[in-house]
Structures are given as structure tokens and as C-alpha cells.
Protein backbone atom coordinates (compact mmCIF):
# COMPACT_ATOMS: atom_id res chain seq x y z
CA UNK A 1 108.13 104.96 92.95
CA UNK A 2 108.46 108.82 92.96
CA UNK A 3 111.26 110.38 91.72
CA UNK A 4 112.01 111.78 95.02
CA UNK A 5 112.15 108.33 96.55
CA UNK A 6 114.27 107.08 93.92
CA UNK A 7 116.98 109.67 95.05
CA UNK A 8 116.93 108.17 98.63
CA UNK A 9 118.22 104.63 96.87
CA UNK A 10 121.69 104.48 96.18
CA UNK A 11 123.95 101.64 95.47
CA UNK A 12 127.55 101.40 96.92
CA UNK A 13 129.77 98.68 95.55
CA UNK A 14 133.17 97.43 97.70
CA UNK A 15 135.93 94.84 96.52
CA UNK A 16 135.70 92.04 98.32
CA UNK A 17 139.36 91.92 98.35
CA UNK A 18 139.63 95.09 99.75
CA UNK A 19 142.28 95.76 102.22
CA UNK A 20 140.59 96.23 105.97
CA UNK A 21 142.66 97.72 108.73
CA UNK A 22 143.13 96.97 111.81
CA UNK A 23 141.01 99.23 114.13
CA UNK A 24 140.43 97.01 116.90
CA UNK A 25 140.68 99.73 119.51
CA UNK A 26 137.33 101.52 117.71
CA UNK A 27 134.73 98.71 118.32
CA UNK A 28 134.03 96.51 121.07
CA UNK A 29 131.83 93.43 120.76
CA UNK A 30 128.97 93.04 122.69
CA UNK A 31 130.04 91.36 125.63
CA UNK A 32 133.06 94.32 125.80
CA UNK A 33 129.62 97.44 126.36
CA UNK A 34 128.91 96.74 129.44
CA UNK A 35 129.50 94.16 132.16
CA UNK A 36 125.64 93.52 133.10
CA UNK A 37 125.43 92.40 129.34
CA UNK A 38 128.53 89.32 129.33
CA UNK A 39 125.62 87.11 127.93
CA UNK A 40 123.77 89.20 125.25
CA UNK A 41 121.42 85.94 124.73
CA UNK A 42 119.79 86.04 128.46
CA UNK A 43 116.60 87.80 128.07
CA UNK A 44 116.29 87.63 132.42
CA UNK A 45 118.56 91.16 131.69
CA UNK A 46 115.21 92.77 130.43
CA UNK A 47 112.49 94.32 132.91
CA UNK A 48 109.12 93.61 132.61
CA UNK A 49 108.73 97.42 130.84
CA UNK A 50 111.49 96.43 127.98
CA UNK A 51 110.36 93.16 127.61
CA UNK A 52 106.37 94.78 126.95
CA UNK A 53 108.37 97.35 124.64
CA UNK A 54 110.23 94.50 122.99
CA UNK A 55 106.99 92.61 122.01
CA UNK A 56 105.29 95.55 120.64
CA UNK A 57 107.65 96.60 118.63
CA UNK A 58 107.82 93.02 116.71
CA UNK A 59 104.72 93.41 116.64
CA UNK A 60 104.62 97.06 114.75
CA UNK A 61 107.19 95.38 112.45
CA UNK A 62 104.98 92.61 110.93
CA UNK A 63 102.40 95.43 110.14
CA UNK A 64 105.32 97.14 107.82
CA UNK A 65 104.31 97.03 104.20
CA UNK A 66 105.45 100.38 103.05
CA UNK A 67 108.04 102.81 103.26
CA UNK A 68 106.32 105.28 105.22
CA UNK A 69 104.79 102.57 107.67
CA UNK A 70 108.73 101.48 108.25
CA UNK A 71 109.46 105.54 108.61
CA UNK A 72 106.76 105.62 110.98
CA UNK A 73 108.05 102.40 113.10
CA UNK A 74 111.72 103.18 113.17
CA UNK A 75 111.12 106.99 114.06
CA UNK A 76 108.34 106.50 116.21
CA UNK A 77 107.90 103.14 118.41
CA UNK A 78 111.00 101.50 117.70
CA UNK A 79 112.55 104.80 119.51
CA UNK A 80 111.53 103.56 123.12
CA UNK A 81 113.31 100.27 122.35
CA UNK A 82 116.49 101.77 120.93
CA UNK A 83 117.10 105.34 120.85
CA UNK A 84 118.93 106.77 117.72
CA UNK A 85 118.89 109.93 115.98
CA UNK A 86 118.96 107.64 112.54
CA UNK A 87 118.89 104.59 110.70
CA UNK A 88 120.69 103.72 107.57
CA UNK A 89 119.48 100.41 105.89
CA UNK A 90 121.66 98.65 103.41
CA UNK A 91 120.85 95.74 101.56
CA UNK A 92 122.47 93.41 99.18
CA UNK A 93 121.63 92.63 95.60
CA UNK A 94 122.26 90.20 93.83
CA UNK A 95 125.42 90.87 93.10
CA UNK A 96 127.68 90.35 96.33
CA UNK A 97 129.29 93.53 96.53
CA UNK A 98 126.03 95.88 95.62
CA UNK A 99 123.79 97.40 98.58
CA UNK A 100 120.78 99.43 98.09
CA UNK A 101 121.13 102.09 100.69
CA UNK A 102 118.20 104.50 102.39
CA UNK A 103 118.66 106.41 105.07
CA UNK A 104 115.73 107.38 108.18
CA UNK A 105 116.00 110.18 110.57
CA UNK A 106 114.20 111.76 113.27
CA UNK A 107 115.60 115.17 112.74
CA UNK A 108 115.81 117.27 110.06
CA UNK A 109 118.35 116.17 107.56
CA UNK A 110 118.95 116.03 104.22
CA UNK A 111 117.29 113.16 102.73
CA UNK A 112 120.12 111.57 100.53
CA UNK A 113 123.00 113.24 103.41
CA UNK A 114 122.88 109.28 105.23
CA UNK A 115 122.46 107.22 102.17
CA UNK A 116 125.35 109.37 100.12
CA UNK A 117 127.62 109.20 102.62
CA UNK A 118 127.11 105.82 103.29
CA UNK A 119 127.95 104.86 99.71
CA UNK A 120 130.59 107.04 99.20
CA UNK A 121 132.51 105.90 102.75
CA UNK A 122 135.67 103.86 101.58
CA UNK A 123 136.87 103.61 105.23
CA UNK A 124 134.49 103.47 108.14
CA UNK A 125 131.80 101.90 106.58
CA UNK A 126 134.19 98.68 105.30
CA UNK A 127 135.70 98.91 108.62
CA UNK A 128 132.09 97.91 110.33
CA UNK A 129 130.96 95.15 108.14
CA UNK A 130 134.83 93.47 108.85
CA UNK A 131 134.15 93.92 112.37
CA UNK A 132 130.81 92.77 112.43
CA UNK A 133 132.07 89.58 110.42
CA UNK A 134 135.25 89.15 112.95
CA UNK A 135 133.25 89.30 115.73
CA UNK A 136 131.03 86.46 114.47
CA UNK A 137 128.13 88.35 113.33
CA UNK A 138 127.37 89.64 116.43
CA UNK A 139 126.49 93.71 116.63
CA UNK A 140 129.20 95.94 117.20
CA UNK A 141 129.34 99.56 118.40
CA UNK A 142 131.81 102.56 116.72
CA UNK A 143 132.85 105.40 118.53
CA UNK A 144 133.89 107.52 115.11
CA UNK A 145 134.90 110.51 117.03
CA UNK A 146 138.18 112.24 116.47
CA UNK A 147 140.31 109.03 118.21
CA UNK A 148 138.74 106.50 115.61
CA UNK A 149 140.65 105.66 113.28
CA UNK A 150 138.44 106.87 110.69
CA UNK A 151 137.34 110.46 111.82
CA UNK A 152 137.38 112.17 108.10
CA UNK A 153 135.85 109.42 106.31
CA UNK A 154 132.37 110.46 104.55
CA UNK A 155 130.00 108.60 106.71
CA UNK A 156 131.52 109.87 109.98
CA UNK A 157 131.66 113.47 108.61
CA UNK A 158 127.86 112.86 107.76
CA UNK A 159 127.14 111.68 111.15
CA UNK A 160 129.21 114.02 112.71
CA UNK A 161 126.11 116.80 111.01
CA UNK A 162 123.59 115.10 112.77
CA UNK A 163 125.18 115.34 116.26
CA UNK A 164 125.48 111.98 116.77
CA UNK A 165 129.15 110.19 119.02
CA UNK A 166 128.30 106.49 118.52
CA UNK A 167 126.88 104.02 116.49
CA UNK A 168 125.49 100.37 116.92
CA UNK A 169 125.55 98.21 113.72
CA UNK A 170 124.19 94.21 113.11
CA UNK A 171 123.38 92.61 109.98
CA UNK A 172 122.19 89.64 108.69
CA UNK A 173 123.65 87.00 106.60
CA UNK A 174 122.26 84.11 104.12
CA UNK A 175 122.70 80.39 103.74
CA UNK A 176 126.54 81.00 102.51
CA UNK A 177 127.53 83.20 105.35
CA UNK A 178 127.26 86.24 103.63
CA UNK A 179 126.15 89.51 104.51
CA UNK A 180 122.83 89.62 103.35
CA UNK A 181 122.00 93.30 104.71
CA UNK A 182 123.41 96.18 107.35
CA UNK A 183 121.52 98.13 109.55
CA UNK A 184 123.10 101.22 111.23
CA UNK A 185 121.48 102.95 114.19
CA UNK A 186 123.15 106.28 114.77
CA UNK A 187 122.62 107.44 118.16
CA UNK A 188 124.29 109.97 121.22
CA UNK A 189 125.82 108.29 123.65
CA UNK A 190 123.98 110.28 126.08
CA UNK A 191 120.83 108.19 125.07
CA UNK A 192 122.14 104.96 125.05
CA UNK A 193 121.00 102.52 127.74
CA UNK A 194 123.07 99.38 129.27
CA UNK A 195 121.07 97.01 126.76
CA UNK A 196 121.04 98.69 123.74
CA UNK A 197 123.35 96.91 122.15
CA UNK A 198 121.48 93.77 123.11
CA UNK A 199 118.00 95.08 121.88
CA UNK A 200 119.75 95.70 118.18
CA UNK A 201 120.27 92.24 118.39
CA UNK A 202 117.11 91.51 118.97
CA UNK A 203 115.64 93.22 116.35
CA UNK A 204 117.57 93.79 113.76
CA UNK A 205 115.93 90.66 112.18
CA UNK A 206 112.40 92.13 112.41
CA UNK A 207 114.51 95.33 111.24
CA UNK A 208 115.35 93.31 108.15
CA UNK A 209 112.54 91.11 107.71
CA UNK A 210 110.52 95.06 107.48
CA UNK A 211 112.64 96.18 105.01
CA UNK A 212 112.69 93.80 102.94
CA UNK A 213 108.89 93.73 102.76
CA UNK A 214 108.61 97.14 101.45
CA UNK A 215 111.01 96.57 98.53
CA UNK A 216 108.39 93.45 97.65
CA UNK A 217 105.02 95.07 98.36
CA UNK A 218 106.12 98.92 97.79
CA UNK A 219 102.84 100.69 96.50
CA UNK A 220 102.30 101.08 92.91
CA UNK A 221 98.99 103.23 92.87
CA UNK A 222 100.85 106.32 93.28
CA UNK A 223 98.13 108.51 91.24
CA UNK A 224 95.44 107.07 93.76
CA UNK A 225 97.65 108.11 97.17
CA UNK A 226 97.96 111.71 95.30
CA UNK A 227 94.20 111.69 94.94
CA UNK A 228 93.30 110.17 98.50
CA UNK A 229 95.80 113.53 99.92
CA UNK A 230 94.31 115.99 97.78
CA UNK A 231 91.82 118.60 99.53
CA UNK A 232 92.46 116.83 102.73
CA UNK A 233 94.28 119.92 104.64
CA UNK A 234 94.35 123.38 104.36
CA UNK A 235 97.18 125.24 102.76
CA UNK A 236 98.05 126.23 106.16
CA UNK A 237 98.29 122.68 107.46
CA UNK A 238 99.69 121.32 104.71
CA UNK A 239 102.74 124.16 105.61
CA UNK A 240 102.80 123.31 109.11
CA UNK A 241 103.27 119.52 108.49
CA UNK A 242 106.14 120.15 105.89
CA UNK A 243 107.77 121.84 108.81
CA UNK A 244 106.94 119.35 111.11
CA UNK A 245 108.46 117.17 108.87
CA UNK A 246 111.83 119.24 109.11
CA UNK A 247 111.38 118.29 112.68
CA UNK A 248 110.53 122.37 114.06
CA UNK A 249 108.60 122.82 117.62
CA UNK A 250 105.55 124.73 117.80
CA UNK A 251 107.62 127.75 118.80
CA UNK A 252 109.63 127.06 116.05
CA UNK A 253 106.79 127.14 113.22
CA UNK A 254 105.28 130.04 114.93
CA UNK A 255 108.30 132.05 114.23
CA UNK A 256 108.77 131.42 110.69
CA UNK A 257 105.34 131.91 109.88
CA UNK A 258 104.58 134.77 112.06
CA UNK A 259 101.84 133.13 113.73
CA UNK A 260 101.38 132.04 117.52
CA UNK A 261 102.24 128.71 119.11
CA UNK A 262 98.76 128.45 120.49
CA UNK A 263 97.43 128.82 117.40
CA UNK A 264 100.44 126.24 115.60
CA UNK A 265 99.08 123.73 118.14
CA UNK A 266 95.51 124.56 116.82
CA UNK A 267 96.38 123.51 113.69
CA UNK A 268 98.63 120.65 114.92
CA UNK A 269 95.27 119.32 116.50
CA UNK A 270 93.60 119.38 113.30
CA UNK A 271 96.07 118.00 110.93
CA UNK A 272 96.09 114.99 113.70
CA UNK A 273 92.23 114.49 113.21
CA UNK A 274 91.91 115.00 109.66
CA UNK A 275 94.31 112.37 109.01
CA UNK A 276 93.14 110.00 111.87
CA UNK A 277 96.42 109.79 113.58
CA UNK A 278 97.42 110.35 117.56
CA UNK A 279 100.85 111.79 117.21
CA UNK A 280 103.11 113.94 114.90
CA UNK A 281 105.45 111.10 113.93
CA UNK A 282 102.23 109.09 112.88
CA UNK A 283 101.21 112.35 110.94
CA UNK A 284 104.31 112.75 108.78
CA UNK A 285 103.99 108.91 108.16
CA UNK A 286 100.21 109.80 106.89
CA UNK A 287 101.16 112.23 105.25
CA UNK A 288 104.26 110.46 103.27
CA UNK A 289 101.45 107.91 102.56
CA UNK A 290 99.03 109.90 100.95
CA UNK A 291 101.43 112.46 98.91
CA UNK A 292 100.49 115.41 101.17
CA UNK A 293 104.51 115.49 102.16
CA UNK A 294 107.35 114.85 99.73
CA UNK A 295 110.81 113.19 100.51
């Protein structure tokens, strides 16, 4: 693991007899989102497009066996099935009250902003794993504008950075009933459909199941990624996919290196060919993969 990626894992650590408040009035469970959804179980609520995405999307998730695969799912695919501006991912050690904590984002943030925050939240971030628990670990949504109850906390103020009003958060939990990891999607409420609470449900477990994999099979053969990236783009590519990965437009890119769009997109083109891919999501995955981009 590079020492970059080792910055993205943080551990957080809360009592479990920690005092939770009562902030009833800042979730709703997921027969409270919307009426169409009273029975989050009954898949006849999906059309025959969202049931397609649905299935393709479990499948993607089986095919996850490495951090930049699951970047490439969550930020890529997954995004027609629930739309979110990011994803923090929290899992528990072995040790009860320990999560190892990564954050994912389409847009440019800073990589440790999600994960930090996340550990160092003493308020919302309790707050949503009580809910989730009291409402029978079923997904619950947060609203942690400035009428939460919770409005300074770190994680909101994080989230706040990123432009996002609302976020939908399930878990899973083991044999003993407890919480065995947390997945957050952070999203604007703008871009939230009538079922997306319902598809977190649904996938959270592939969600899981994903990340869970990557912690197991997470590549060793570092030196021989570093190798397989060497050579393959230009200097000039190479710059124009870091700020692709910063999430800039053509226009964008153009600007900062005085060049034109048309020929940004030229180089766009390329970068997509020389690493085999059809889309710029799928080339910042590559790219992750083979060293040519660091986190």
C-alpha cells in the first residue's frame, strides 16, 4: 500500500456508552421519504430501466478487487443507480468501537477532507449510526443543514465544502447485531430521485461485500503497476489526467495550461486509447491502477 493510500485510512473510535441525542426531527426512515416508497421491499416500484441499472451494477460490484476498480464503480456506474457527490465507507475492526474510514468523490476534494471529518465528527456521525440502529437497520436520510441539530459538527462542515444538503446512510451488521460497517452517500437533494433511498438498500450489501474485497485482495505488486504506467503517456497527458482527476472540463484544462479545448479533447482521446478505456472516470481508475495518478 502506498503511502498516499495509507493517508486515506483512518480509524475513528466512539464509546459505546456514549450519550446520543434525540434528533428525531433530522432523519426520517424510509417509509417517512416519500409516499410511493411505504414498502421499501416491493421491487414492482422499479421500471424496467432501474431494474436493468440495478442488475448491472451488482454485477460491476462482483468484478471489484481493488481500490481503484471500487473508485471506478462507485464514481462511475453506480452513479446512474444512486446519484451522490461522495461516498464515505467505514468499517469495523475487530475491536467494536474501531472503523477504518476512506472516503470517494466525484469532484475534486481533498482526499483525507471525507475520511478526517468523518473520524473526527463526535456529533452527527454518532447521531446516524443510533438512528440507523433505532430504525431497525433500515437506511436513513440526514438533512444536516443549518436546522439539524448538528450543523457545526466536523462531518457536516466537511460536507457542507462539497456542496452537498442531504445524505442517505445504511450499514450492515453481523451475527450479534452489530454494526459491522457504514456506508454514507452524500448527495444534493436536487439529484435525488423518489427511490433512492430504496436503491441504497439495495445495494449497500454489494456496497459492502466490494469493500471488503479490496481490503482482502488489495494489490501487493506495487513496483510492477509503477512499471506497467511508466512510458505509457506523454508528459502532456499524464498533466491532463491529473487534472482530470481534480475533476476540470476541457475548458477548464485549456485555461490553466494555455492550450485549446479542441486540442485538450485531442489529448483526452488519446489518453482514453492508450489506456484502453471508453470514458474519463474509467481513465482515472486506469490510471490509479497503474501509478500514472497518485491519491
Amino acid at each position: 500500500m502506498s503511502r498516499s493510500q495509507k493517508a486515506l485510512m483512518q480509524t475513528v473510535a466512539y464509546p459505546a456508552s456514549r450519550p446520543i441525542e434525540a434528533a428525531t426531527s433530522a432523519f426520517r426512515s424510509s417509509g417517512q421519504v416519500n409516499n410511493t416508497i411505504a414498502n421499501p421491499g416491493n421491487a414492482s416500484l422499479l421500471d424496467r430501466l432501474e431494474l436493468e441499472s440495478l442488475m448491472l451494477n451488482i454485477d460491476a460490484s462482483l468484478r471489484v478487487h481493488a481500490r481503484h476498480q471500487f473508485h471506478t464503480w462507485t464514481q462511475g456506474l453506480l452513479q446512474g443507480l444512486v446519484k451522490h457527490q461522495a461516498l464515505v465507507c467505514a468499517l469495523r475492526e475487530s475491536d467494536s468501537a474501531s472503523f477504518n474510514v476512506d472516503g470517494f468523490a466525484t469532484a475534486a476534494t481533498e482526499p483525507t477532507l471525507l475520511s478526517d471529518s468523518f473520524c473526527q465528527d463526535t456529533s452527527m456521525v454518532p447521531h446516524l449510526i443510533r438512528a440507523w440502529e433505532d430504525n431497525h437497520f433500515q437506511p436513513v436520510i440526514c438533512e444536516p443543514g443549518s436546522g439539524s441539530a448538528f450543523p457545526h459538527s466536523a462531518f457536516a462542515r466537511a460536507l457542507a465544502k462539497i456542496g452537498t444538503d442531504i445524505v442517505f446512510a445504511h450499514g450492515t451488521y453481523d451475527v450479534f447485531g452489530k454494526l459491522a460497517s457504514f456506508f454514507v452517500f452524500a448527495c444534493r437533494s436536487e439529484d435525488t430521485g423518489p427511490n433512492q433511498l430504496y436503491f441504497v438498500e439495495l445495494i449497500v450489501p454489494f456496497v459492502h461485500l466490494a469493500w471488503t474485497r479490496i481490503r482482502i485482495d488489495r494489490p501487493t505488486d506495487i513496483a510492477g503497476a509503477t512499471a506497467a504506467g511508466a512510458g505509457l503517456l506523454s508528459p502532456r497527458e499524464q498533466e491532463i489526467l491529473k487534472w482530470i482527476h481534480i475533476g476540470k472540463s476541457n475548458i477548464e484544462i485549456g485555461l490553466i495550461l494555455g492550450i485549446s479545448p479542441l486540442t485538450v479533447k485531442n489529448h483526452v482521446q488519446n489518453i482514453l486509447r492508450k489506456l484502453n478505456v471508453q470514458n474519463r472516470t474509467q481513465a482515472v481508475g486506469k490510471g490509479l491502477a497503474l501509478r500514472i495518478l497518485n491519491l
